[in-house]
C-alpha atoms as a PDB file:
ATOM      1  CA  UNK A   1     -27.380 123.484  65.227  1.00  0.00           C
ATOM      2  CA  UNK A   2     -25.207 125.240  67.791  1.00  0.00           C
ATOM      3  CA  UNK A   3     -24.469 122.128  69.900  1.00  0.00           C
ATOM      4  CA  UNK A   4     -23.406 120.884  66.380  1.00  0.00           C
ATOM      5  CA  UNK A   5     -21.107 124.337  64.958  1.00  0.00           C
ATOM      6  CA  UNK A   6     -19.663 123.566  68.949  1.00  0.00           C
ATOM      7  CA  UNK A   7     -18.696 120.307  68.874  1.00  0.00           C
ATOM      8  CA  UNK A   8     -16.861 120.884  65.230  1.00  0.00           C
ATOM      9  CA  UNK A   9     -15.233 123.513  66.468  1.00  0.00           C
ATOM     10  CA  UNK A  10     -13.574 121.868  69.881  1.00  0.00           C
ATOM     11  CA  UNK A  11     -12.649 118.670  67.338  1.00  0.00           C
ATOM     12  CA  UNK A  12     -10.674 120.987  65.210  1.00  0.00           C
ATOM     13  CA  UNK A  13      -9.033 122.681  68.055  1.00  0.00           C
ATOM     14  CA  UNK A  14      -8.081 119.146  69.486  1.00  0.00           C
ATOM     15  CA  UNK A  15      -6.567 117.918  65.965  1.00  0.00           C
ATOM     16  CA  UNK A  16      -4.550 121.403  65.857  1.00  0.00           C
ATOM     17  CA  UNK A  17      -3.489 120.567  68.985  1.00  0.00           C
ATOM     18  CA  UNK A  18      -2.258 117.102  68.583  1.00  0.00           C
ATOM     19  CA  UNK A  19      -0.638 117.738  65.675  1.00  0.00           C
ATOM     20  CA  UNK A  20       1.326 121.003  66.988  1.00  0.00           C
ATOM     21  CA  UNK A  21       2.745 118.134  69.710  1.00  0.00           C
ATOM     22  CA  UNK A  22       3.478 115.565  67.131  1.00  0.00           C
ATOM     23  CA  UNK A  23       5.593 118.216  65.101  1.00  0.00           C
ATOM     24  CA  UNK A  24       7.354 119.236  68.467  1.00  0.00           C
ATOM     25  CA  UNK A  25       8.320 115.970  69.706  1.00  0.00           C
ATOM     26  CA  UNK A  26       9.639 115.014  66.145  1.00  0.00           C
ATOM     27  CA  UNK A  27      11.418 118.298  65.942  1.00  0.00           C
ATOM     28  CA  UNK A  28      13.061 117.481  69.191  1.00  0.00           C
ATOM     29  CA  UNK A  29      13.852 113.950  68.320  1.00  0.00           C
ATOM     30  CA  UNK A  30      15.634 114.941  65.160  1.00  0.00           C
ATOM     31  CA  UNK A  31      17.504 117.907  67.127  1.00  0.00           C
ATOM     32  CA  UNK A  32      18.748 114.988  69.356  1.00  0.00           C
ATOM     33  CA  UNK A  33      19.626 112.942  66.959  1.00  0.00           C
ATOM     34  CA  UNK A  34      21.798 115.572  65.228  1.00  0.00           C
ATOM     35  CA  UNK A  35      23.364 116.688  68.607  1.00  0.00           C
ATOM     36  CA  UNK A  36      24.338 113.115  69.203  1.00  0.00           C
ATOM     37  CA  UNK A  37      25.508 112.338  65.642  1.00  0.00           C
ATOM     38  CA  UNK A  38      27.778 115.804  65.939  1.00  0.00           C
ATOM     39  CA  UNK A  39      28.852 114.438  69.312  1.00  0.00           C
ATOM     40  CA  UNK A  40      29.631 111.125  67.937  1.00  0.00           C
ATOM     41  CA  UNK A  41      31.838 113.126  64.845  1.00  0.00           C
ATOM     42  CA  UNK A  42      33.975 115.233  67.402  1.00  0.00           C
ATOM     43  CA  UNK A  43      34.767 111.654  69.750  1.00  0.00           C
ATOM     44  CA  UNK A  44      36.079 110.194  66.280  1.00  0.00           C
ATOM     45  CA  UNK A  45      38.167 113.129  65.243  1.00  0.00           C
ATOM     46  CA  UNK A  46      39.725 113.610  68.412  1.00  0.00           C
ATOM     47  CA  UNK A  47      40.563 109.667  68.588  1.00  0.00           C
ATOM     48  CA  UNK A  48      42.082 110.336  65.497  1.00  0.00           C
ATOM     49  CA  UNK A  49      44.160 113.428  66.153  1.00  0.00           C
ATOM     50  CA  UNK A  50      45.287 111.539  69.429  1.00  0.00           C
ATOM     51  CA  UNK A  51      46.143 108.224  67.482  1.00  0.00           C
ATOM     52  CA  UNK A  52      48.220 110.936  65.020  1.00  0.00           C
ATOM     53  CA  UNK A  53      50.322 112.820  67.647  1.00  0.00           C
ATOM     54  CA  UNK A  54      53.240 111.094  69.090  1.00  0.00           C
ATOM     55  CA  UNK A  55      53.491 108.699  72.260  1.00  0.00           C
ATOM     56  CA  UNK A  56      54.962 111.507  74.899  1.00  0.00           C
ATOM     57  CA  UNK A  57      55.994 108.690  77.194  1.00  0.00           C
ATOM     58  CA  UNK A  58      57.925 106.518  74.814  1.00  0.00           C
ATOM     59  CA  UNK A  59      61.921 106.831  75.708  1.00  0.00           C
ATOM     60  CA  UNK A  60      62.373 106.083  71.601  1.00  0.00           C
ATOM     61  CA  UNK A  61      64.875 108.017  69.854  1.00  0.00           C
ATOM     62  CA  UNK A  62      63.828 111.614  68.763  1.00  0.00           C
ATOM     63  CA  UNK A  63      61.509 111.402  71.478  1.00  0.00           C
ATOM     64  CA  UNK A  64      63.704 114.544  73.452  1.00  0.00           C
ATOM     65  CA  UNK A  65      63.313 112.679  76.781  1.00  0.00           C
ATOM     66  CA  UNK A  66      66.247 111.160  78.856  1.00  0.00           C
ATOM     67  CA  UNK A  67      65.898 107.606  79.168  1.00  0.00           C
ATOM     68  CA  UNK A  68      66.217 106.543  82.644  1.00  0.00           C
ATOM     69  CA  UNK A  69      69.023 103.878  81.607  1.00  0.00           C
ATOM     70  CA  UNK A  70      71.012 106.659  80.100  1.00  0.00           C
ATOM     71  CA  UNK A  71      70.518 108.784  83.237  1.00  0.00           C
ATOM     72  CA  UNK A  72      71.703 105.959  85.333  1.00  0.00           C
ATOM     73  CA  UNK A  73      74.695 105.312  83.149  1.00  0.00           C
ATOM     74  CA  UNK A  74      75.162 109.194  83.322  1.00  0.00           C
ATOM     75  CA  UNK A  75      75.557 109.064  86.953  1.00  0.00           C
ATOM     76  CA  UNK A  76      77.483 106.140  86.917  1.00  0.00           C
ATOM     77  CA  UNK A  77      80.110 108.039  84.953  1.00  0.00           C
ATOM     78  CA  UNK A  78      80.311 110.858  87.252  1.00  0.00           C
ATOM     79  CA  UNK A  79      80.746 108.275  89.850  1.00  0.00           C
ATOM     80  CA  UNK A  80      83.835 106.887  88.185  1.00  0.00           C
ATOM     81  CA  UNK A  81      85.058 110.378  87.084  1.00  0.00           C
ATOM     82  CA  UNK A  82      84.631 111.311  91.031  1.00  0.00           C
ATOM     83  CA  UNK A  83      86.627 107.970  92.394  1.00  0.00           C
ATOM     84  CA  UNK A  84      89.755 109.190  89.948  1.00  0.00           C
ATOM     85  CA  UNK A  85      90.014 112.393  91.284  1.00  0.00           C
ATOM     86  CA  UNK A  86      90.492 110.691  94.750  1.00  0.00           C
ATOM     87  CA  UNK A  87      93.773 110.397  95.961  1.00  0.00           C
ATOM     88  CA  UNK A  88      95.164 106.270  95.986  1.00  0.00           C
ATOM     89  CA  UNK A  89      92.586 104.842  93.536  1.00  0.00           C
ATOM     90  CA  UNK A  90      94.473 105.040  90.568  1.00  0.00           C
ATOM     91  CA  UNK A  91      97.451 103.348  89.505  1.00  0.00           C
ATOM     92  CA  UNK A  92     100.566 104.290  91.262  1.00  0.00           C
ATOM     93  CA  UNK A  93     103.022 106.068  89.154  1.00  0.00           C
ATOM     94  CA  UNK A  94     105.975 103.286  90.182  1.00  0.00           C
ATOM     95  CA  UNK A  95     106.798 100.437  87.583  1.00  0.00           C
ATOM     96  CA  UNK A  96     106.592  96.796  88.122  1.00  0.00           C
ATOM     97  CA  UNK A  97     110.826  95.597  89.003  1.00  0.00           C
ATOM     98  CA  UNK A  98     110.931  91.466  88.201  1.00  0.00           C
ATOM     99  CA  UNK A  99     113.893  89.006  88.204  1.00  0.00           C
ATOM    100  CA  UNK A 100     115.900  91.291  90.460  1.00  0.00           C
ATOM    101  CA  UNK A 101     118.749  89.671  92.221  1.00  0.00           C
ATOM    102  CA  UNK A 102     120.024  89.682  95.584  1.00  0.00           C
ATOM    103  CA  UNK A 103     121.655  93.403  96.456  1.00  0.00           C
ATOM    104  CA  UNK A 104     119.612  94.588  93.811  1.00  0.00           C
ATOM    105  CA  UNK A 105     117.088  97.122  95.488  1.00  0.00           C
ATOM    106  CA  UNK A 106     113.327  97.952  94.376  1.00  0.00           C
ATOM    107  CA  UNK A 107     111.228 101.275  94.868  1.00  0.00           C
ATOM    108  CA  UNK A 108     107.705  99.705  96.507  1.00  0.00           C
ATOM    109  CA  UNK A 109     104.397 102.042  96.101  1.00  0.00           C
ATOM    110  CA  UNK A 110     101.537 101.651  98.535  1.00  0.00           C
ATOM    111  CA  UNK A 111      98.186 103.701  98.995  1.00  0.00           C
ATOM    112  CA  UNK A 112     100.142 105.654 101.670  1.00  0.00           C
ATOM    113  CA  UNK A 113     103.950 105.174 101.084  1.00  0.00           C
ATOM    114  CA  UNK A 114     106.590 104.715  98.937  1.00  0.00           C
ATOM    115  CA  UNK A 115     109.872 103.003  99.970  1.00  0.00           C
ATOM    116  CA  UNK A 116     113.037 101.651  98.649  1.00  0.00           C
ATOM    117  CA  UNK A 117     114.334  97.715  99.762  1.00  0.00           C
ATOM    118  CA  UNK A 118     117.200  96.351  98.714  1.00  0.00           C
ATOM    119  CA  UNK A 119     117.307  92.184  99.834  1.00  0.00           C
ATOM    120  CA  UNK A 120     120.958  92.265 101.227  1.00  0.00           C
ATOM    121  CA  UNK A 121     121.395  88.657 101.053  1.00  0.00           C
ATOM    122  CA  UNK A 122     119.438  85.277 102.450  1.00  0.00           C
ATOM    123  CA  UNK A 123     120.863  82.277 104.239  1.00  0.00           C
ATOM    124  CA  UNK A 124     119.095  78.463 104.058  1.00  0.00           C
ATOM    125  CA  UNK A 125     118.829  76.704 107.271  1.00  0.00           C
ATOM    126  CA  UNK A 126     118.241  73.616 108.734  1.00  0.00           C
ATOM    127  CA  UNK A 127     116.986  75.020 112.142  1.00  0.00           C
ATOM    128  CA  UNK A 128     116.646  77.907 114.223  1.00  0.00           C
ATOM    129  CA  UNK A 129     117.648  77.890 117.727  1.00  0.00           C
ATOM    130  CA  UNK A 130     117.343  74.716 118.345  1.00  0.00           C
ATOM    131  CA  UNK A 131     114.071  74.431 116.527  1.00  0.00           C
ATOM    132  CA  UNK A 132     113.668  72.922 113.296  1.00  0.00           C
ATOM    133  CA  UNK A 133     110.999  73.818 110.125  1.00  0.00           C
ATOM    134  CA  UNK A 134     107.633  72.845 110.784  1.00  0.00           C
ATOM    135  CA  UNK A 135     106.819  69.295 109.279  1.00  0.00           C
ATOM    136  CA  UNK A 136     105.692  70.507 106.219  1.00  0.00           C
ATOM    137  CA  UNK A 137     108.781  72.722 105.168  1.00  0.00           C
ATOM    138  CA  UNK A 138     112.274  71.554 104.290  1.00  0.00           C
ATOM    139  CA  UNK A 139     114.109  74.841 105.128  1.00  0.00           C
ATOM    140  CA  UNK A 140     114.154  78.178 106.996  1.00  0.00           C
ATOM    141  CA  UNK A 141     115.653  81.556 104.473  1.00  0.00           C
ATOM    142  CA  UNK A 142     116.657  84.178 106.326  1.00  0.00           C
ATOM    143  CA  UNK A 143     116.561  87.018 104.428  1.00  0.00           C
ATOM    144  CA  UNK A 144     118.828  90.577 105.450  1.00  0.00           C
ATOM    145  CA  UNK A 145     117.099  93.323 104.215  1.00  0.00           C
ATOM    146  CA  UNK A 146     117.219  97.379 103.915  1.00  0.00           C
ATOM    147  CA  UNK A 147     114.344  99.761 103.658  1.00  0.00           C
ATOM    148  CA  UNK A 148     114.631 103.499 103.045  1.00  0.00           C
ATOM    149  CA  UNK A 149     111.696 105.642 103.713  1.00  0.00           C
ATOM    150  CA  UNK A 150     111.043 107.623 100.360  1.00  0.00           C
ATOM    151  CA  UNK A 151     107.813 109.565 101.863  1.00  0.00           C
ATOM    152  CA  UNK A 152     106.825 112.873 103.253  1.00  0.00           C
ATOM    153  CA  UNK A 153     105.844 111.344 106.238  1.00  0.00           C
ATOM    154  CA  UNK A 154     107.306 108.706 108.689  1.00  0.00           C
ATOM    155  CA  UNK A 155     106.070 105.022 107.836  1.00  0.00           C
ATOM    156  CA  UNK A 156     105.906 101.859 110.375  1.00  0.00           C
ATOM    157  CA  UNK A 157     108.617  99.371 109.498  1.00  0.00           C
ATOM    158  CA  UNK A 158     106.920  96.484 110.584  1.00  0.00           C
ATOM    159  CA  UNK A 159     103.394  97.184 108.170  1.00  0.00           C
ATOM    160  CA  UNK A 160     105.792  98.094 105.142  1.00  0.00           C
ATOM    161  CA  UNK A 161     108.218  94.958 105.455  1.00  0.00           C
ATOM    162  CA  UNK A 162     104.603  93.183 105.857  1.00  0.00           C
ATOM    163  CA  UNK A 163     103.189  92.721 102.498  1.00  0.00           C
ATOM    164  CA  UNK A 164     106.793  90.480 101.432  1.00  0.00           C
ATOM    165  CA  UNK A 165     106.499  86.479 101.374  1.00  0.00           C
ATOM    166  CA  UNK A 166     108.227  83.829 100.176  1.00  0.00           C
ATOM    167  CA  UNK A 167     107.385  81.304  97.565  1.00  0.00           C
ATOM    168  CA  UNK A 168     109.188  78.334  95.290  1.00  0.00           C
ATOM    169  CA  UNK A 169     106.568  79.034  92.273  1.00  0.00           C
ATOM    170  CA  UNK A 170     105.612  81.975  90.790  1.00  0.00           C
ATOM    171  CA  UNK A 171     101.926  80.962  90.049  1.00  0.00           C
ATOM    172  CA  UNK A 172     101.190  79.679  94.192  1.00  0.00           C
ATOM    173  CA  UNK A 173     100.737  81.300  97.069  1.00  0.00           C
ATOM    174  CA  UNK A 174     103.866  81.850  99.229  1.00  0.00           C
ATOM    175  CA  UNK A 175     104.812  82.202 102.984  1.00  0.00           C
ATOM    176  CA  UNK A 176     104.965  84.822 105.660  1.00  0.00           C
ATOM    177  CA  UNK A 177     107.288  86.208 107.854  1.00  0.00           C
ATOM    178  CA  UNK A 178     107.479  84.264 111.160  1.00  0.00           C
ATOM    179  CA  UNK A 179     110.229  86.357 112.750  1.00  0.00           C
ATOM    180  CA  UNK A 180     108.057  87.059 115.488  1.00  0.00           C
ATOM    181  CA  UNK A 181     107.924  83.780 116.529  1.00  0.00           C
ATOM    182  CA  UNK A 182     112.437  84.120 117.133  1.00  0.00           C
ATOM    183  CA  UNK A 183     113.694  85.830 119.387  1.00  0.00           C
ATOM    184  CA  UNK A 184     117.725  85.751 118.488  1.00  0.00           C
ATOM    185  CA  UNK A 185     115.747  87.143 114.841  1.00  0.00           C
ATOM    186  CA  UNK A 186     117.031  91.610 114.683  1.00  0.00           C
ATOM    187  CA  UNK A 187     113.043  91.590 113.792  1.00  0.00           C
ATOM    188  CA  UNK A 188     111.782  95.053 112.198  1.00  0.00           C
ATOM    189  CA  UNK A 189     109.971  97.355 114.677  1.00  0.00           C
ATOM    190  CA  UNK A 190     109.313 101.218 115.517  1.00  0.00           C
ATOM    191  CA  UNK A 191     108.593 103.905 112.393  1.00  0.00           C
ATOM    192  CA  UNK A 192     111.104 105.251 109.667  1.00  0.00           C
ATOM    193  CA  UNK A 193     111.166 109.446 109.157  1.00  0.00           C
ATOM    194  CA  UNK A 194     111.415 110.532 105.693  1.00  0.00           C
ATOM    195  CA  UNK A 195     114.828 109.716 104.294  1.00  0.00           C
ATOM    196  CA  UNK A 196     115.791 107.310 106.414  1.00  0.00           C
ATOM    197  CA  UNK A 197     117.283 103.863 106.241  1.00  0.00           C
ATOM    198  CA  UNK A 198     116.731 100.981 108.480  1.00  0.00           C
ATOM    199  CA  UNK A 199     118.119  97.342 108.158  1.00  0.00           C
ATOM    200  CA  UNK A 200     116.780  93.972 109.606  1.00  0.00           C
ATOM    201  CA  UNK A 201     116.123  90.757 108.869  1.00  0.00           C
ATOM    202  CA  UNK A 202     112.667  88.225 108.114  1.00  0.00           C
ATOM    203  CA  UNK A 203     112.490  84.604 108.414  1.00  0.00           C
ATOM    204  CA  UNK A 204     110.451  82.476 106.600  1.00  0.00           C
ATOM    205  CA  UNK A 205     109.893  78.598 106.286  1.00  0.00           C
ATOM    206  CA  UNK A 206     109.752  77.384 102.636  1.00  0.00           C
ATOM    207  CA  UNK A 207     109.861  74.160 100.527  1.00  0.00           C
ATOM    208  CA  UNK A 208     112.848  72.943  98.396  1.00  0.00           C
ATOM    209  CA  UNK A 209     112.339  74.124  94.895  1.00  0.00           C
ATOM    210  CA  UNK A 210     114.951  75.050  91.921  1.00  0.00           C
ATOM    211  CA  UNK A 211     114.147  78.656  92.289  1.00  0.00           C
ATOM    212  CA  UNK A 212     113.022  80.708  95.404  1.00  0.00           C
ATOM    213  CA  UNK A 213     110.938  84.278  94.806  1.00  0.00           C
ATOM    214  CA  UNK A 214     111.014  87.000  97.210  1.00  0.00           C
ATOM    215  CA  UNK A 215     108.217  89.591  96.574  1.00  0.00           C
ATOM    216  CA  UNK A 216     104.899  91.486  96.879  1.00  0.00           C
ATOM    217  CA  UNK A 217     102.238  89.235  98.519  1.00  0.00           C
ATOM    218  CA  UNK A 218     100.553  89.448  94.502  1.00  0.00           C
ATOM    219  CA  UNK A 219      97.000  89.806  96.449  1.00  0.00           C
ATOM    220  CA  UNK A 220      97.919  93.446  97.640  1.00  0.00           C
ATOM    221  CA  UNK A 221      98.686  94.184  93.838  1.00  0.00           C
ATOM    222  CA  UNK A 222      95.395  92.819  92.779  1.00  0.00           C
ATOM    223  CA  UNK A 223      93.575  94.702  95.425  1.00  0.00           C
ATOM    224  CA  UNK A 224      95.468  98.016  94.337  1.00  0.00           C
ATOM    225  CA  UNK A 225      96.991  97.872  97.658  1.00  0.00           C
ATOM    226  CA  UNK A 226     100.389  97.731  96.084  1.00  0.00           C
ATOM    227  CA  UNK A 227     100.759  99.792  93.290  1.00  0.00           C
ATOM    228  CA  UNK A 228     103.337  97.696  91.674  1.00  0.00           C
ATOM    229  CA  UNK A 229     104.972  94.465  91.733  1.00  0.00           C
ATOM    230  CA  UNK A 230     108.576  93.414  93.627  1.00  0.00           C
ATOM    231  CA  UNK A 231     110.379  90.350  92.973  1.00  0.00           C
ATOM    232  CA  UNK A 232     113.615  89.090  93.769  1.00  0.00           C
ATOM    233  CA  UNK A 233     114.777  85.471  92.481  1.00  0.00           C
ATOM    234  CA  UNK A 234     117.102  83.453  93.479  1.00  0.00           C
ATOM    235  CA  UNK A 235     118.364  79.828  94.181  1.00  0.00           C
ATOM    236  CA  UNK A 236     119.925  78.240  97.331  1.00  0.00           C
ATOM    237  CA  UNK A 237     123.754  78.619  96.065  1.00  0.00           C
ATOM    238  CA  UNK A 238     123.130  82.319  96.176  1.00  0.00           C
ATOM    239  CA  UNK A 239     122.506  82.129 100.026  1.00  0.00           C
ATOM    240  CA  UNK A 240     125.591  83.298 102.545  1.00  0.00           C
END
């Protein structure tokens, strides 16, 4: 009888047992399964909120941010704004003189000078002692010439009478001064103070044409150079 009342007793204590575990484990299971499901509702909010605020690194309009381009083009500008406060970038404040005549006389601007010349008059020749125009030329114009130094500061005679050619159309490309090539030639040479005139003469070889044009080599224009153009025009009647 007491083996019996024993053996009862240990069963019961061993079904208590086992079913105190059960209970645990599913009481733990469903705690885990509501941790994760709250776990699982915060990930989706947050997606959401972050879906809902706005894209900090888009350069969009409204945005507040500087958009690179724009910054670029910013500096850019202050570039440009710096290069016009430089001195000889600009324009020059001397206007363009066209269809002058012989004895007429033009004020020339250059990125360090400013000068008067006056073309004094131009003679057409066959040759030049003793030599004649190269093959390809018909004629040599020598051209008398005047410059007066309008500057602060002295100027070299030579460089400033430098940027002249010749030319029988407007829309080509003209000729140089070969004076250096002649001696019997009163060449230009030395500097010019401030105020003062000089006279001389340049010698160029040039094609027959109906009109002749004495001016600024147009490329030194273009290039800003020059700050303005010079021309004189005139035909081979006009020549001494």
């Amino acid at each position: 009888m007491k083996t019996y009342v024993k053996s009862f007793f240990f069963s019961s204590l061993l079904v208590i047992l086992l079913f105190g575990c059960s209970s645990s484990e599913e009481g733990n299971s469903t705690d885990s399964m509501e941790t994760q499901a709250s776990e699982n509702d915060e990930q989706i909010a947050d997606d959401e909120l972050e879906e809902d605020e706005p894209n900090t690194d888009s350069s969009s309009e409204g945005s507040g941010l500087i958009d690179k381009d724009e910054l670029n083009e910013g500096e850019d500008s202050n570039e440009d704004n710096s290069n016009k406060d430089q001195p000889n970038l600009g324009d020059g404040e001397t206007e363009d003189q066209v269809d002058l005549s012989i004895g007429d006389t033009a004020i020339v601007e250059t990125t360090i000078s400013k000068y008067e010349v006056t073309l004094d008059a131009v003679e057409f020749m066959d040759e030049l002692e003793g030599e004649a125009v190269q093959s390809q030329f018909d004629t040599f114009v020598l051209a008398d010439v005047t410059i007066k130094n309008l500057s602060e500061e002295s100027i070299d005679i030579s460089d400033s009478m430098g940027i002249f050619e010749i030319t029988t159309s407007i829309e080509s490309s003209g000729y140089p001064d070969v004076a250096a090539h002649f001696s019997g030639v009163d060449k230009f040479s030395g500097e010019l103070n401030p105020n003062e005139k000089a006279s001389g003469q340049m010698l160029f070889e040039e094609i027959n044409g109906e009109h002749h044009y004495f001016r600024v080599t147009p490329g030194l224009t273009a290039s800003n150079a020059v700050k303005n153009e010079a021309t004189w025009v005139f035909v081979e009647e006009d020549g001494k």
